[in-house]
C-alpha atoms as a PDB file:
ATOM      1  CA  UNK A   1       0.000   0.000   0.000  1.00  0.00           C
ATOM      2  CA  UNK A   2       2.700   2.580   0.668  1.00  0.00           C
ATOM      3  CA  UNK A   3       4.214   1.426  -2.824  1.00  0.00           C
ATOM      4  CA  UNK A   4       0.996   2.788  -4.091  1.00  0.00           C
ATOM      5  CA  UNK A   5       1.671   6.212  -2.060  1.00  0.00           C
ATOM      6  CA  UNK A   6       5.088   6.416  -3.350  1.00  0.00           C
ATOM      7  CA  UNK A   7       4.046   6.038  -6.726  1.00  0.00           C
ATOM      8  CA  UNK A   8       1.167   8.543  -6.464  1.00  0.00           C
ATOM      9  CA  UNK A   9       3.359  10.976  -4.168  1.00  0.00           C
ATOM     10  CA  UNK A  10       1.048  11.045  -1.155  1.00  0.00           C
ATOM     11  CA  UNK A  11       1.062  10.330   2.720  1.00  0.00           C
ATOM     12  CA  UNK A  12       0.159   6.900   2.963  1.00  0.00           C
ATOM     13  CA  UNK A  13       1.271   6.183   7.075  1.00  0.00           C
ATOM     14  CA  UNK A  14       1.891   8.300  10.570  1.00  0.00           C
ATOM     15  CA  UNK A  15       3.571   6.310  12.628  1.00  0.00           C
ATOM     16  CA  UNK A  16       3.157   7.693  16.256  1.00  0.00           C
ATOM     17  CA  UNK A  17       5.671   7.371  19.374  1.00  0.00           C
ATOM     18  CA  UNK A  18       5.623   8.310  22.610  1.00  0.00           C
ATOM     19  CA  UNK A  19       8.799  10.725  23.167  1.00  0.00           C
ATOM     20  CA  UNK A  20      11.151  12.380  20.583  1.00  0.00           C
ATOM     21  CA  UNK A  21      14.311   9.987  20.773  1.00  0.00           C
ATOM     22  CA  UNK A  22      12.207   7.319  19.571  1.00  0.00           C
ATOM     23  CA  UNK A  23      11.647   8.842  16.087  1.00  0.00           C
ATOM     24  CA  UNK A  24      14.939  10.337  16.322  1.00  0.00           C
ATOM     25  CA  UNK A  25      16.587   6.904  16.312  1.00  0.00           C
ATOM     26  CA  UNK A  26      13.655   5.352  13.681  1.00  0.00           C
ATOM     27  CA  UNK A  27      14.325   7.885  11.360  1.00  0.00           C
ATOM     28  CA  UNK A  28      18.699   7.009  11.778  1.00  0.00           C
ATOM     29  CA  UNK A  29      17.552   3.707  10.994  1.00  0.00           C
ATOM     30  CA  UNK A  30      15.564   4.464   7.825  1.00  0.00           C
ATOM     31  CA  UNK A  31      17.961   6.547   6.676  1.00  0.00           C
ATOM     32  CA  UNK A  32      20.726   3.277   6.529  1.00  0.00           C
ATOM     33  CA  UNK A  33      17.738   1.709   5.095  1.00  0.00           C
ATOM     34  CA  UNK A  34      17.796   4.016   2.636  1.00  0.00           C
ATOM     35  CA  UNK A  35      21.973   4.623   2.164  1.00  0.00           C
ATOM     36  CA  UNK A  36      21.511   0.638   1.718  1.00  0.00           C
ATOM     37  CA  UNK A  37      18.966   0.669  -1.248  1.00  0.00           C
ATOM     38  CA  UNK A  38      21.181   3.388  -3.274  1.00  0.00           C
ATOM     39  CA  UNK A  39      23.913   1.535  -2.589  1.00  0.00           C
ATOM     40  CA  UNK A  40      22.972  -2.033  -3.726  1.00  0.00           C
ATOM     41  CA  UNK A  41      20.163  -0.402  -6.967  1.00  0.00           C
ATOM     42  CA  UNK A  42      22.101   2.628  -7.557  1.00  0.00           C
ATOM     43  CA  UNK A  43      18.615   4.386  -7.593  1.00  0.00           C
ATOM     44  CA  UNK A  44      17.099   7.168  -4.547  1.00  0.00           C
ATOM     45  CA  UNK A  45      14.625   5.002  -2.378  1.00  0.00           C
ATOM     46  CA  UNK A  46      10.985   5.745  -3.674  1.00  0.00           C
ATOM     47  CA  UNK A  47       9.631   6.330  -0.392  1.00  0.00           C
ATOM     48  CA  UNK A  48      10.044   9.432   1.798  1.00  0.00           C
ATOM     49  CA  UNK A  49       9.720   9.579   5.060  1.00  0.00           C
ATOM     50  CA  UNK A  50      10.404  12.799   7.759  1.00  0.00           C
ATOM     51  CA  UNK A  51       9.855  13.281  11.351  1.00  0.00           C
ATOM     52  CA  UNK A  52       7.770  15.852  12.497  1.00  0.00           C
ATOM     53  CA  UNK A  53       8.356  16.677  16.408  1.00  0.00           C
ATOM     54  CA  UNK A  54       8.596  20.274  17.080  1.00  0.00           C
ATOM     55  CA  UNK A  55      12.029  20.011  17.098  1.00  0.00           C
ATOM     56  CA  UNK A  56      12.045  21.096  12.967  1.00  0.00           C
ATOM     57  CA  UNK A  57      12.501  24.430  11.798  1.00  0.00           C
ATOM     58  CA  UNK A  58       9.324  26.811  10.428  1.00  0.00           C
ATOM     59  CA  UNK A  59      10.573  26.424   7.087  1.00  0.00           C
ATOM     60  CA  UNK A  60      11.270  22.401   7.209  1.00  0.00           C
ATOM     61  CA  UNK A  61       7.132  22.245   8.551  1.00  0.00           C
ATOM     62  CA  UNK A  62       6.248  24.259   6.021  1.00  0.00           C
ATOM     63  CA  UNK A  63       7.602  22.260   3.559  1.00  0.00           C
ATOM     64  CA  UNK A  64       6.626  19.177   5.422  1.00  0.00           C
ATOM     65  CA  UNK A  65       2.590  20.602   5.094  1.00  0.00           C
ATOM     66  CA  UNK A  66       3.425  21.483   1.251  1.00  0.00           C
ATOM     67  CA  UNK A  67       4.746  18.338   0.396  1.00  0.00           C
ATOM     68  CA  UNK A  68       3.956  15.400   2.656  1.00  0.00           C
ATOM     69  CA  UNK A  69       6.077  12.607   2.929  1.00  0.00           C
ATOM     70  CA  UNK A  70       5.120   8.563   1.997  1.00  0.00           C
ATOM     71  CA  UNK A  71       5.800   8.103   6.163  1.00  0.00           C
ATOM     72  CA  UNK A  72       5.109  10.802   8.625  1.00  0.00           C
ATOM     73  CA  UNK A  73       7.460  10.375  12.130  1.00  0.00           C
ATOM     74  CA  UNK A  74       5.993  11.504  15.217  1.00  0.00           C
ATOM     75  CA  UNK A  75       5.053  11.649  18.658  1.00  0.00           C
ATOM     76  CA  UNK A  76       1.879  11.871  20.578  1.00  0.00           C
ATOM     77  CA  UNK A  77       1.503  15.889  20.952  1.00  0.00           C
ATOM     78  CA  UNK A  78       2.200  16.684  17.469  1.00  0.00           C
ATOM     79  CA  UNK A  79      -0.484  14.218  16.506  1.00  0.00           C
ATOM     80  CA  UNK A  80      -2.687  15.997  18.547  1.00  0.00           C
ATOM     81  CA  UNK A  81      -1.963  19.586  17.308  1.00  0.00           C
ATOM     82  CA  UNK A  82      -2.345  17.554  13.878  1.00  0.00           C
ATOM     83  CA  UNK A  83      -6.058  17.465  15.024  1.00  0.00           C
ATOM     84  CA  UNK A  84      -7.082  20.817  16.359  1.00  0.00           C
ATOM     85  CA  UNK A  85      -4.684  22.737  14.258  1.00  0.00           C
ATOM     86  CA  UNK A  86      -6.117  23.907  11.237  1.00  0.00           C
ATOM     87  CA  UNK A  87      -2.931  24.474   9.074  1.00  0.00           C
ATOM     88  CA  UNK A  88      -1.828  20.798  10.389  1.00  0.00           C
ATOM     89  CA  UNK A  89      -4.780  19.445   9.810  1.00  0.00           C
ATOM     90  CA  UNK A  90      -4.418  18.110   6.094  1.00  0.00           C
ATOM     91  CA  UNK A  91      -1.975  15.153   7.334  1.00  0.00           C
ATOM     92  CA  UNK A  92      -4.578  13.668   9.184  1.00  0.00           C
ATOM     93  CA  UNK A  93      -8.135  15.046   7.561  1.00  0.00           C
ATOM     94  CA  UNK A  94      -9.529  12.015   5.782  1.00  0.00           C
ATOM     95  CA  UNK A  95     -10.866  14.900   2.778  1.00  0.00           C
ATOM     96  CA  UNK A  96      -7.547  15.811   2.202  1.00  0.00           C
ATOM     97  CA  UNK A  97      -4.740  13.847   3.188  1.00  0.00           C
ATOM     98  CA  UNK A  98      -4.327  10.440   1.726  1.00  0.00           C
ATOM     99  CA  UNK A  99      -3.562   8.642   4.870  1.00  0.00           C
ATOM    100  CA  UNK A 100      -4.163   4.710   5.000  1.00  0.00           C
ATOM    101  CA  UNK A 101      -2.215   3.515   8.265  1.00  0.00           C
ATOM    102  CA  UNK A 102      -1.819   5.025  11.433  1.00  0.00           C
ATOM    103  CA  UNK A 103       0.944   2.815  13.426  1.00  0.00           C
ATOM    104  CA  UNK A 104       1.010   3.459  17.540  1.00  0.00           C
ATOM    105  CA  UNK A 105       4.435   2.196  19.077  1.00  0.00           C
ATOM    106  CA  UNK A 106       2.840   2.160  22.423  1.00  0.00           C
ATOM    107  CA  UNK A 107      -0.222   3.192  23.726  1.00  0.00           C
ATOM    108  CA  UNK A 108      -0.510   4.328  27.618  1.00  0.00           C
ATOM    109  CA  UNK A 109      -3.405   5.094  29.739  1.00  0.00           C
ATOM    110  CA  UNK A 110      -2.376   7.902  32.898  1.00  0.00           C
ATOM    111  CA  UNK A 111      -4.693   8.387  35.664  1.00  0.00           C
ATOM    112  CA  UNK A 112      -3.939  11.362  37.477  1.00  0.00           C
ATOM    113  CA  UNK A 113      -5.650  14.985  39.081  1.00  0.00           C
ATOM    114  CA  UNK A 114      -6.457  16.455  35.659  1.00  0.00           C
ATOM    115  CA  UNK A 115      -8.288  13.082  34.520  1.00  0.00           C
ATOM    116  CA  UNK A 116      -7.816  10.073  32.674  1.00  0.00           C
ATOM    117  CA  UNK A 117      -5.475  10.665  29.327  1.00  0.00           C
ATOM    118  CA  UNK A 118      -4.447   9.059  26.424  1.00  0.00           C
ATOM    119  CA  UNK A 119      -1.021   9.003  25.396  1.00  0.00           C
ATOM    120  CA  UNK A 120       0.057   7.658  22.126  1.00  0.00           C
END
């Protein structure tokens, strides 16, 4: 399914985790994936991927919301802002984005004084 993405140049997955050095050290390890594949075809991987944290500049976001990649990295409070932002909102609106997986590397349940939460 993301080959179809790739091919069509569209979002196909957001794959969610719970703190920043988590997609920090997924995205090291799909960029080998990717040194690997140019290495051994000789051709740029047909997939993109980025993280998207907070941690990226204004301009890398913005080009991030002009140009989505194949496989969105993030963590639980951008995906929410992805939700109640409006000019974030594309990456997860069913209308516009083209998103067909939505992988959670863990999912948490806090009990606490300001109420039950969800954390992704």
């Amino acid at each position: 399914m993301l080959c179809c993405a790739a091919i069509l140049g569209r979002q196909g997955a957001i794959v969610v985790y719970p703190m920043n050095a988590l997609v920090n050290s997924q995205e090291d390890a799909l960029r080998q994936l990717v040194d690997g594949y140019l290495k051994r075809t000789g051709k740029p991987m047909p997939v993109r991927f980025a993280k998207y944290t907070g941690q990226e500049s204004d301009e890398e976001k913005l080009r991030l919301r002009q140009k989505p990649p194949h496989i969105l990295l993030t963590n639980y409070v951008m995906l929410e802002l992805m939700l109640v932002r409006p000019r974030e909102r594309h990456f997860v609106d069913q209308a516009t984005s083209s998103l067909r997986y939505h992988v959670m590397d863990e999912l948490h349940t806090y009990r606490g004084g300001r109420m039950p939460m969800w954390r992704c």
